[in-house]
C-alpha atoms as a PDB file:
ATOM      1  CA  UNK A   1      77.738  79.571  89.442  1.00  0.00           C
ATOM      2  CA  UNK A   2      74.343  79.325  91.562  1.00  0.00           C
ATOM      3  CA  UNK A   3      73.602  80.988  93.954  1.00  0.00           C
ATOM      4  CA  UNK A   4      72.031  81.652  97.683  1.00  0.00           C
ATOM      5  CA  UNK A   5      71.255  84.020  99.903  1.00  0.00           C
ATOM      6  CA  UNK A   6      72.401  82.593 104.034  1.00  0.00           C
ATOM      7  CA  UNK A   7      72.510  83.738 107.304  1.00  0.00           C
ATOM      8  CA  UNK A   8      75.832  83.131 109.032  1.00  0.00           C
ATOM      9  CA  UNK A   9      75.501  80.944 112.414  1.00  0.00           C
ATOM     10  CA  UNK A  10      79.205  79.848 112.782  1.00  0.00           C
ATOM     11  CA  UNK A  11      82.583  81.607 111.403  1.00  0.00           C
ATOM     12  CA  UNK A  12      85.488  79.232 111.199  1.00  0.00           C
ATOM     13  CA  UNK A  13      88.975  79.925 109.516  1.00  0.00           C
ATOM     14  CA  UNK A  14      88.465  78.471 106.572  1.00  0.00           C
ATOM     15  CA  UNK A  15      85.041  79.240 106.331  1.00  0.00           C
ATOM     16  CA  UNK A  16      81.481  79.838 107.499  1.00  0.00           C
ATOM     17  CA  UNK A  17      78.435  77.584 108.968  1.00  0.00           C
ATOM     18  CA  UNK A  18      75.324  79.536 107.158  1.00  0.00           C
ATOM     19  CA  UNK A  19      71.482  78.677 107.334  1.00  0.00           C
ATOM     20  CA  UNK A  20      69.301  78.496 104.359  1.00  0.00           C
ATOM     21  CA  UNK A  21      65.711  78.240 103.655  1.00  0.00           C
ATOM     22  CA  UNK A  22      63.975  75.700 100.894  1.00  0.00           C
ATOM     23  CA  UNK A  23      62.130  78.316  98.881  1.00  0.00           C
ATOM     24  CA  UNK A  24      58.857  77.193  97.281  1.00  0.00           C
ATOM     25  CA  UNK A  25      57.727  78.371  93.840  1.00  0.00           C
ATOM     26  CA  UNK A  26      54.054  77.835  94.663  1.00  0.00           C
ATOM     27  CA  UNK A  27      53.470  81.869  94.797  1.00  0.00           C
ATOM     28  CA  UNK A  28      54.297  81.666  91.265  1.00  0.00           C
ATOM     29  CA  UNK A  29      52.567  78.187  89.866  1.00  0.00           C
ATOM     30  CA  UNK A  30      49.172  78.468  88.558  1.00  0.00           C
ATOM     31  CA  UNK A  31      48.302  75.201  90.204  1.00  0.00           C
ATOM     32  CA  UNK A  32      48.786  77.064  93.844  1.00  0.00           C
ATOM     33  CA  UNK A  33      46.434  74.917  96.503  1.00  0.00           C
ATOM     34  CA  UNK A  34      46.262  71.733  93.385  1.00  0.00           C
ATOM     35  CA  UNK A  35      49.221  70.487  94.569  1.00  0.00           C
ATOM     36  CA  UNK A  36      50.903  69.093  97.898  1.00  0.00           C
ATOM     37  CA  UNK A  37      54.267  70.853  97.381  1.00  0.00           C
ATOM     38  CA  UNK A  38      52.689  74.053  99.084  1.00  0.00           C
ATOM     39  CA  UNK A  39      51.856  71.340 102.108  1.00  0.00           C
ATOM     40  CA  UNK A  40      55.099  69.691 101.952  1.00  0.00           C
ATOM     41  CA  UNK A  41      57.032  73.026 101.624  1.00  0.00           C
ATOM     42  CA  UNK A  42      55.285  74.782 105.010  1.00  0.00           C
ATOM     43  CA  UNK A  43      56.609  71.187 106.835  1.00  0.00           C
ATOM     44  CA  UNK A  44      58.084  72.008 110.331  1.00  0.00           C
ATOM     45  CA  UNK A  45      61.615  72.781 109.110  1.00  0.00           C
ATOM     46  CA  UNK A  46      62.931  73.875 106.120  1.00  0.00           C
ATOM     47  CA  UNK A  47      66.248  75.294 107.240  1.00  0.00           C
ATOM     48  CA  UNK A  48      69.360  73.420 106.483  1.00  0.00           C
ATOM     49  CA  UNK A  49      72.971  74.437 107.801  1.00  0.00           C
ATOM     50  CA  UNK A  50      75.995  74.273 105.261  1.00  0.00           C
ATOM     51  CA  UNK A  51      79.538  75.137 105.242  1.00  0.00           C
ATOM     52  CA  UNK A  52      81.118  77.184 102.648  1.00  0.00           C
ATOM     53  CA  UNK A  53      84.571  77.681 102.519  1.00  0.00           C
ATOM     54  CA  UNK A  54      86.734  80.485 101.633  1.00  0.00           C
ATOM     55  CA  UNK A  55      88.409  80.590  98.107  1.00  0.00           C
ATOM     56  CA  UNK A  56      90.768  82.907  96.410  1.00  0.00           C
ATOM     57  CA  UNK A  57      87.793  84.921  95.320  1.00  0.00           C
ATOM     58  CA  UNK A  58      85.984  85.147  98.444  1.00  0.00           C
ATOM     59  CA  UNK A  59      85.685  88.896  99.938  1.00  0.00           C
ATOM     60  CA  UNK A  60      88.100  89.497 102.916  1.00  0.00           C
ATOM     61  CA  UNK A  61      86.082  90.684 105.411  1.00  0.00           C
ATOM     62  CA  UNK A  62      85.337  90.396 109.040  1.00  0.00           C
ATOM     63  CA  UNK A  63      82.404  87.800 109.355  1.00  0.00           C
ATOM     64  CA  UNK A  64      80.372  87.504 112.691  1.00  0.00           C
ATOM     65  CA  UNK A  65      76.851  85.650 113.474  1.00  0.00           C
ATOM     66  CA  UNK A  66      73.813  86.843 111.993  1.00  0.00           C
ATOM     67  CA  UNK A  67      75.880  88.260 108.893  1.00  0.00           C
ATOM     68  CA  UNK A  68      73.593  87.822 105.207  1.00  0.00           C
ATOM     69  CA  UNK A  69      75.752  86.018 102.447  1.00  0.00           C
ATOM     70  CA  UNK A  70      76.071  84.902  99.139  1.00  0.00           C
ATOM     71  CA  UNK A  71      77.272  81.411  98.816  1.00  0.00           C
ATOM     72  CA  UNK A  72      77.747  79.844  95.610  1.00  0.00           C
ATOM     73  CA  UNK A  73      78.217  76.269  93.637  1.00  0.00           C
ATOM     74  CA  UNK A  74      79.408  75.316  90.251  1.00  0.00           C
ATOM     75  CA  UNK A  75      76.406  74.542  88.057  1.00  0.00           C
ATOM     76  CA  UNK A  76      78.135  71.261  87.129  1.00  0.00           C
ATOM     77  CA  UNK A  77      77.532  69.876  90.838  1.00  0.00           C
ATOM     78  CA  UNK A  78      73.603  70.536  90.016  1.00  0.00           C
ATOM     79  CA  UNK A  79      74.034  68.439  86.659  1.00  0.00           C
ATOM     80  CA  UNK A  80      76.420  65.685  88.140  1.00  0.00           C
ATOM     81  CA  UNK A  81      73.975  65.335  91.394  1.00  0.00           C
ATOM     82  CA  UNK A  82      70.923  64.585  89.152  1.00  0.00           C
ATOM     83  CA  UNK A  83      73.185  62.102  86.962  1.00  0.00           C
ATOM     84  CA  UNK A  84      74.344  60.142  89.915  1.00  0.00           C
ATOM     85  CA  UNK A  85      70.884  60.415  91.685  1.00  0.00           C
ATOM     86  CA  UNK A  86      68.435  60.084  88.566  1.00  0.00           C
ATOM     87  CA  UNK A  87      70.229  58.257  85.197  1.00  0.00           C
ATOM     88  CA  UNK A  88      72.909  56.062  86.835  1.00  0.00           C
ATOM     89  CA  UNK A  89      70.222  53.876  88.803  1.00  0.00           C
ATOM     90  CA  UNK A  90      67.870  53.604  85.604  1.00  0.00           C
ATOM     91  CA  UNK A  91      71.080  52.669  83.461  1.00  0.00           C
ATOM     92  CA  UNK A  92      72.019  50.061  85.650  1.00  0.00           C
ATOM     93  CA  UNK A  93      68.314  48.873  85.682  1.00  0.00           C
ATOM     94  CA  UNK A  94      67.890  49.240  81.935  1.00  0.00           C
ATOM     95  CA  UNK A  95      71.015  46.972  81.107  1.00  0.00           C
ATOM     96  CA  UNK A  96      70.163  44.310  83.664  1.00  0.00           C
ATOM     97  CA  UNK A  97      66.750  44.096  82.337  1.00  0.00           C
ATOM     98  CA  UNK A  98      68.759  43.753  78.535  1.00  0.00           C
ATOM     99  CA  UNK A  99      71.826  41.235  79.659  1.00  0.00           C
ATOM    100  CA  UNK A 100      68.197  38.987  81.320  1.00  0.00           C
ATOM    101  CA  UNK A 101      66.434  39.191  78.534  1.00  0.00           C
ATOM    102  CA  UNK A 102      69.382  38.086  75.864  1.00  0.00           C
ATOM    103  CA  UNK A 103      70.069  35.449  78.003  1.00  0.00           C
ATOM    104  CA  UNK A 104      66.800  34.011  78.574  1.00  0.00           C
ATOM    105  CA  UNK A 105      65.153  34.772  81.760  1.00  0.00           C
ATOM    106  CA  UNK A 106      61.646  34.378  82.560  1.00  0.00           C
ATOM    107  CA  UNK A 107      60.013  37.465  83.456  1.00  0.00           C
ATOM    108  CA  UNK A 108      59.485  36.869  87.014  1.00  0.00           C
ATOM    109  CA  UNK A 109      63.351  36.783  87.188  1.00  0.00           C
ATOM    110  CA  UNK A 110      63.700  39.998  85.096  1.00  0.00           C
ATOM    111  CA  UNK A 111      61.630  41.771  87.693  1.00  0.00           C
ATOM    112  CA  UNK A 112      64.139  40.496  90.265  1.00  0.00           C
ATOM    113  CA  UNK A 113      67.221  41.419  87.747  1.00  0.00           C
ATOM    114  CA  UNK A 114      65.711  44.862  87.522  1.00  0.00           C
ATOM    115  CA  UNK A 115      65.358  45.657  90.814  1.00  0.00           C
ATOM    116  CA  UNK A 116      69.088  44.407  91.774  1.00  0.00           C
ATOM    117  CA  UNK A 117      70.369  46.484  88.652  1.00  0.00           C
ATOM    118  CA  UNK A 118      68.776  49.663  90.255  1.00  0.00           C
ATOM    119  CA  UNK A 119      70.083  48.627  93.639  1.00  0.00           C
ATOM    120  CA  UNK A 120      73.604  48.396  92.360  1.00  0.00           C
ATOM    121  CA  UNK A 121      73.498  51.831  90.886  1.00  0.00           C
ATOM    122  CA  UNK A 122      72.017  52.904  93.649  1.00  0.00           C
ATOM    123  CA  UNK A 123      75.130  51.426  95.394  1.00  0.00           C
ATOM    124  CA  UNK A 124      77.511  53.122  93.141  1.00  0.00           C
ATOM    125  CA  UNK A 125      75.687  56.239  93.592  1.00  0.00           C
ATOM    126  CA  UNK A 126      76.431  55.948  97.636  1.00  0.00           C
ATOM    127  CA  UNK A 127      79.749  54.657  97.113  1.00  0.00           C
ATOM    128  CA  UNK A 128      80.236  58.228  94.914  1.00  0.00           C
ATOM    129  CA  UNK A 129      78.539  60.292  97.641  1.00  0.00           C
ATOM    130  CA  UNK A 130      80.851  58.959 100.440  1.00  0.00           C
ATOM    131  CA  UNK A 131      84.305  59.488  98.287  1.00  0.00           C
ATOM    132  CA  UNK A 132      83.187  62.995  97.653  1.00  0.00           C
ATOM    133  CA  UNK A 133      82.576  63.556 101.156  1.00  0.00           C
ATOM    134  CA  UNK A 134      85.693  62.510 102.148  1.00  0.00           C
ATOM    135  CA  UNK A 135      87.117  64.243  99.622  1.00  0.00           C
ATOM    136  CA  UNK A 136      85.909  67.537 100.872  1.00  0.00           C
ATOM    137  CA  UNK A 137      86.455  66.600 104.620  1.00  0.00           C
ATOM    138  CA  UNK A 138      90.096  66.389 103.622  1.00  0.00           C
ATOM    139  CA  UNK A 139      90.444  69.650 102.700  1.00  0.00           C
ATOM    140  CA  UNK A 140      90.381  68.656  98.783  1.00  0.00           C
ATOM    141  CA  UNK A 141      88.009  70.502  96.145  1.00  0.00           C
ATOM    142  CA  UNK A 142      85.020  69.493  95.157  1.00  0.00           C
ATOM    143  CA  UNK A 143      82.365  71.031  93.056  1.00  0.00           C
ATOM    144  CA  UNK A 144      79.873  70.073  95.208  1.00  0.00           C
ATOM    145  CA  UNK A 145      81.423  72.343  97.919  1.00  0.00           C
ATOM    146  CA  UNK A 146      80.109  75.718  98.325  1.00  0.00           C
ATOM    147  CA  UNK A 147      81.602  78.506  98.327  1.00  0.00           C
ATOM    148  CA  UNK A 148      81.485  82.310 100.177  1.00  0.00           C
ATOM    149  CA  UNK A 149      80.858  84.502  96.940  1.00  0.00           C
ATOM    150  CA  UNK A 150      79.602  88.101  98.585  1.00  0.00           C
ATOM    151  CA  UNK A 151      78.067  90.221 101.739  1.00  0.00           C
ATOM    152  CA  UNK A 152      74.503  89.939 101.082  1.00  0.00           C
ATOM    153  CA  UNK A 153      71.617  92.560 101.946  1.00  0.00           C
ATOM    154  CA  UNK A 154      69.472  91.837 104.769  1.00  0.00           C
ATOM    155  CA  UNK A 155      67.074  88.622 103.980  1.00  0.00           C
ATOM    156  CA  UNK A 156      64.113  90.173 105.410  1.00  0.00           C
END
């Protein structure tokens, strides 16, 4: 399971509204100021508010604003996410580009095919997205839902 450290801003009953931070690894990179990830990293806001629900493993304790916690997520939701996101657009591409070419197409058209083969993945990808959401507004699991794990120590 990874994990985060959050800062509670909402407690519901089934679960709690926390805050997190993008961390940077520049203060570890050799490269430090050769990059623009340090820029992009120090943008305006890097907080982003999530809900993580209560499981059957989640401590039972009184929660209230401000509150540091642990939440967690399956490491499968990290490997599915890049899948979906990365290799299912490129796949789609890829066998576009190879149906074109066994049929004939000129290459002009092939750049077309290619393009509409990444746009369909891209479309499945979506599709994917929405149907999990769904899935988790319903109540249902998902292992792209996080999850309270733990009190955490303070975050500063």
């Amino acid at each position: 399971m990874l994990s985060e450290t959050a800062k509670v801003v909402a407690v519901e009953s089934d679960g709690l509204w926390v805050e997190t931070h993008q961390q940077s690894a520049c203060n570890q990179c050799r490269a430090k100021n050769g990059c623009g990830q340090k820029l992009l990293a120090g943008g305006p806001s890097s907080a982003t508010l999530v809900k993580a629900i209560f499981n059957a493993a989640s401590p039972s304790e009184i929660w209230t604003v401000g509150d540091n916690v642990v939440i967690g997520i399956e490491e499968r939701a990290l490997i599915n996410g890049a899948f979906m996101a990365y290799v299912l657009p490129l796949l789609f591409m890829v066998a576009a580009v190879v149906a074109g070419s066994f049929i004939g197409l000129p290459d002009p058209i092939l750049a077309l095919v290619a393009l509409a083969g990444v746009l369909l993945g891209g479309l499945i990808v979506h599709l994917h997205g929405k149907r999990q959401l769904s899935t988790i507004s319903s109540g249902g699991e998902s292992c792209y839902q996080a999850v309270v794990m733990a009190k955490a120590a303070s975050l500063d």
